[in-house]
C-alpha atoms as a PDB file:
ATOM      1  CA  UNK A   1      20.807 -59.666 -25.892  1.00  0.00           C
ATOM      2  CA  UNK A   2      21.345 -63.185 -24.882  1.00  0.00           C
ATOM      3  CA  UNK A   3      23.939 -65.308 -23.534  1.00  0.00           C
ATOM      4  CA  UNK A   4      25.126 -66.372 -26.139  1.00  0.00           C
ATOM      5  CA  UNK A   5      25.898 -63.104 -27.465  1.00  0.00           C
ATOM      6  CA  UNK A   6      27.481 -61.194 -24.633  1.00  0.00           C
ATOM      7  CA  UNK A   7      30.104 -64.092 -24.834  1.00  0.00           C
ATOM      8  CA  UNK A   8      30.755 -63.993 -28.229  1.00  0.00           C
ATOM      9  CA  UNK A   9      31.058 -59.684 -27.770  1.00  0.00           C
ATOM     10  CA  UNK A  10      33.394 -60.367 -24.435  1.00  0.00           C
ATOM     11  CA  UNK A  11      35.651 -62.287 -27.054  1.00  0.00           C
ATOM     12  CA  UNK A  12      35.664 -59.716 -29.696  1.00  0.00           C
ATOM     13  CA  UNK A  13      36.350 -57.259 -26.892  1.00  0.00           C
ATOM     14  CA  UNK A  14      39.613 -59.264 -25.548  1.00  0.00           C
ATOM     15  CA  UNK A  15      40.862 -60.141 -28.666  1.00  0.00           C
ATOM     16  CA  UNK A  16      40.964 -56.408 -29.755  1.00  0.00           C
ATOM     17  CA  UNK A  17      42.332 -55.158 -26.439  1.00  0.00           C
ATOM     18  CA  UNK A  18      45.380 -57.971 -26.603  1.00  0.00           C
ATOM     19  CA  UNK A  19      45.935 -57.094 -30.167  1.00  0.00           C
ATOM     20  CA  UNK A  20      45.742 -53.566 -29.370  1.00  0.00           C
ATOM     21  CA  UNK A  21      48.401 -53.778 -26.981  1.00  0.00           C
ATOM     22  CA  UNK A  22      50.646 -55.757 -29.019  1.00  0.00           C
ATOM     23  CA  UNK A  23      51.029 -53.314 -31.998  1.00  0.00           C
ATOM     24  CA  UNK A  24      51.280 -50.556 -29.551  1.00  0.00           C
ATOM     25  CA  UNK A  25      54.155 -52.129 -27.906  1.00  0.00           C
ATOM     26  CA  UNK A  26      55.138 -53.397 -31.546  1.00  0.00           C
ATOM     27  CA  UNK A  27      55.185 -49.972 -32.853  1.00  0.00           C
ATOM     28  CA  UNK A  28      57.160 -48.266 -29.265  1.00  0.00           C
ATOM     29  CA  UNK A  29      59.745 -50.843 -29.889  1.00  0.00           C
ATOM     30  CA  UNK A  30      60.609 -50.141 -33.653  1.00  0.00           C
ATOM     31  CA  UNK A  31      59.741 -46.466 -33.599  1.00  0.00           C
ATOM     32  CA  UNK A  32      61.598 -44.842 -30.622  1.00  0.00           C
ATOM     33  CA  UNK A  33      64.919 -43.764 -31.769  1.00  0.00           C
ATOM     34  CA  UNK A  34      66.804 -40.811 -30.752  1.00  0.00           C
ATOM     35  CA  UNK A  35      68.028 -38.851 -32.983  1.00  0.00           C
ATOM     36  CA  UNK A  36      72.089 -38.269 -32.786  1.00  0.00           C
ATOM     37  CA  UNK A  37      72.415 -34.168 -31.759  1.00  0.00           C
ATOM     38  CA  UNK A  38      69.535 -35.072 -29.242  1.00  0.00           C
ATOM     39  CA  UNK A  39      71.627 -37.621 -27.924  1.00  0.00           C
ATOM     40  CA  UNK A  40      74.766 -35.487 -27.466  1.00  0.00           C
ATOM     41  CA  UNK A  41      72.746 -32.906 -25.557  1.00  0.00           C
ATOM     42  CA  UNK A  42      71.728 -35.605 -22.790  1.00  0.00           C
ATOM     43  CA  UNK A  43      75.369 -36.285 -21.847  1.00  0.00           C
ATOM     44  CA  UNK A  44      75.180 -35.957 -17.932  1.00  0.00           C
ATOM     45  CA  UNK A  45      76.482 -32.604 -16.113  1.00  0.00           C
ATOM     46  CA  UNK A  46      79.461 -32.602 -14.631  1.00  0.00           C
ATOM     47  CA  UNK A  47      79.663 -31.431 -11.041  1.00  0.00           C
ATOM     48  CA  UNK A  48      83.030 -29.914 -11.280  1.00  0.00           C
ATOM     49  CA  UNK A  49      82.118 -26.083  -9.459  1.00  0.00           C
ATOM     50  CA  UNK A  50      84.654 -23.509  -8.302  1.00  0.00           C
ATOM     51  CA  UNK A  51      84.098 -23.402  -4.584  1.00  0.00           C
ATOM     52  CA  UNK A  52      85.352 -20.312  -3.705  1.00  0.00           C
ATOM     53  CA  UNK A  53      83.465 -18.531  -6.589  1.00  0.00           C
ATOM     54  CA  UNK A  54      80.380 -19.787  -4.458  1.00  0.00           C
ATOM     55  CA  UNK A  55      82.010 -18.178  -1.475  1.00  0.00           C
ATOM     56  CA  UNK A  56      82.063 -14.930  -2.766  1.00  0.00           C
ATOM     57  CA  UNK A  57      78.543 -15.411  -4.161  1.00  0.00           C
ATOM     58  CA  UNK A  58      77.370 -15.896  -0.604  1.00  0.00           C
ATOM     59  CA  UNK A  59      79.309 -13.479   0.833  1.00  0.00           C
ATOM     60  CA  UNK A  60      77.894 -10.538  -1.236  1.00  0.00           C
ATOM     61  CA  UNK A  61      75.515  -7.598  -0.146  1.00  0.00           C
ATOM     62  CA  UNK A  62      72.657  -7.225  -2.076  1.00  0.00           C
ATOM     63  CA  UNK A  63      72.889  -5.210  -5.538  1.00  0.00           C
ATOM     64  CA  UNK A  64      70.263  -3.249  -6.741  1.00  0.00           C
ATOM     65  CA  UNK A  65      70.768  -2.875 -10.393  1.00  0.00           C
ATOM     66  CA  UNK A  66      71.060   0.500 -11.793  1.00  0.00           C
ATOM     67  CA  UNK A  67      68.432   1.121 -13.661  1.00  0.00           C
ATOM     68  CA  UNK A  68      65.978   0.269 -10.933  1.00  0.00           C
ATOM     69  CA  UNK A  69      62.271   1.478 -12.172  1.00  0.00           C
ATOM     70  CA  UNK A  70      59.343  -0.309  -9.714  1.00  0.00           C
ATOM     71  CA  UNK A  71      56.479   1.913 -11.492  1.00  0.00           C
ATOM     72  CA  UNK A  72      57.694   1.424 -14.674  1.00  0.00           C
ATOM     73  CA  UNK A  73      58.103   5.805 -14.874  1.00  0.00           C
ATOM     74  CA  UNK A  74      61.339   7.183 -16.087  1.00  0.00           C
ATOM     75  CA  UNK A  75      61.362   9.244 -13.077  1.00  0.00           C
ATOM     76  CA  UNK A  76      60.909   6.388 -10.354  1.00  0.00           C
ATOM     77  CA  UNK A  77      57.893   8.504  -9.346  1.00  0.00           C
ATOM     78  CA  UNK A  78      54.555   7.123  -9.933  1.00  0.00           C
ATOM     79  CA  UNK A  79      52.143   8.809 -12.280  1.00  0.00           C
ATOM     80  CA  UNK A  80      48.753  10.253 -12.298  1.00  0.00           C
ATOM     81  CA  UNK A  81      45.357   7.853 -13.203  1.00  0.00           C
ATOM     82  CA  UNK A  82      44.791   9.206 -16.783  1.00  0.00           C
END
């Protein structure tokens, strides 16, 4: 490949990079829209928390709850290899 040609190839090359980018940012500017129950959900949080709920939430012993099965057995006991 000559001269000649590598030049004219490193012009086709930028031309369809740029152009590339401009319908890509093009198309991002028309196309993103959010749609309106999307936008209601993204309303920010706010902080308002009961402080002495938290208290009590730190103050507590731990619970076990009372159906409390680490094997998995109804018993609580585990069972046999089959």
């Amino acid at each position: 490949m000559g001269r000649r040609d590598t030049l004219i190839l490193s012009i086709l090359t930028l031309i369809t990079a740029i152009g590339w980018i401009v319908f890509d940012v093009y198309h991002a500017s028309i196309d993103t829209t959010v749609p309106q129950d999307v936008e209601e959900k993204l309303s920010p949080v706010v902080p308002n928390f009961d402080k002495n709920l938290i208290q009590k939430i730190k103050q507590r012993q731990i619970v076990l709850p009372l159906e409390s099965s680490p094997t998995g057995s109804p018993s609580g006991k585990p069972t046999g290899a089959p």
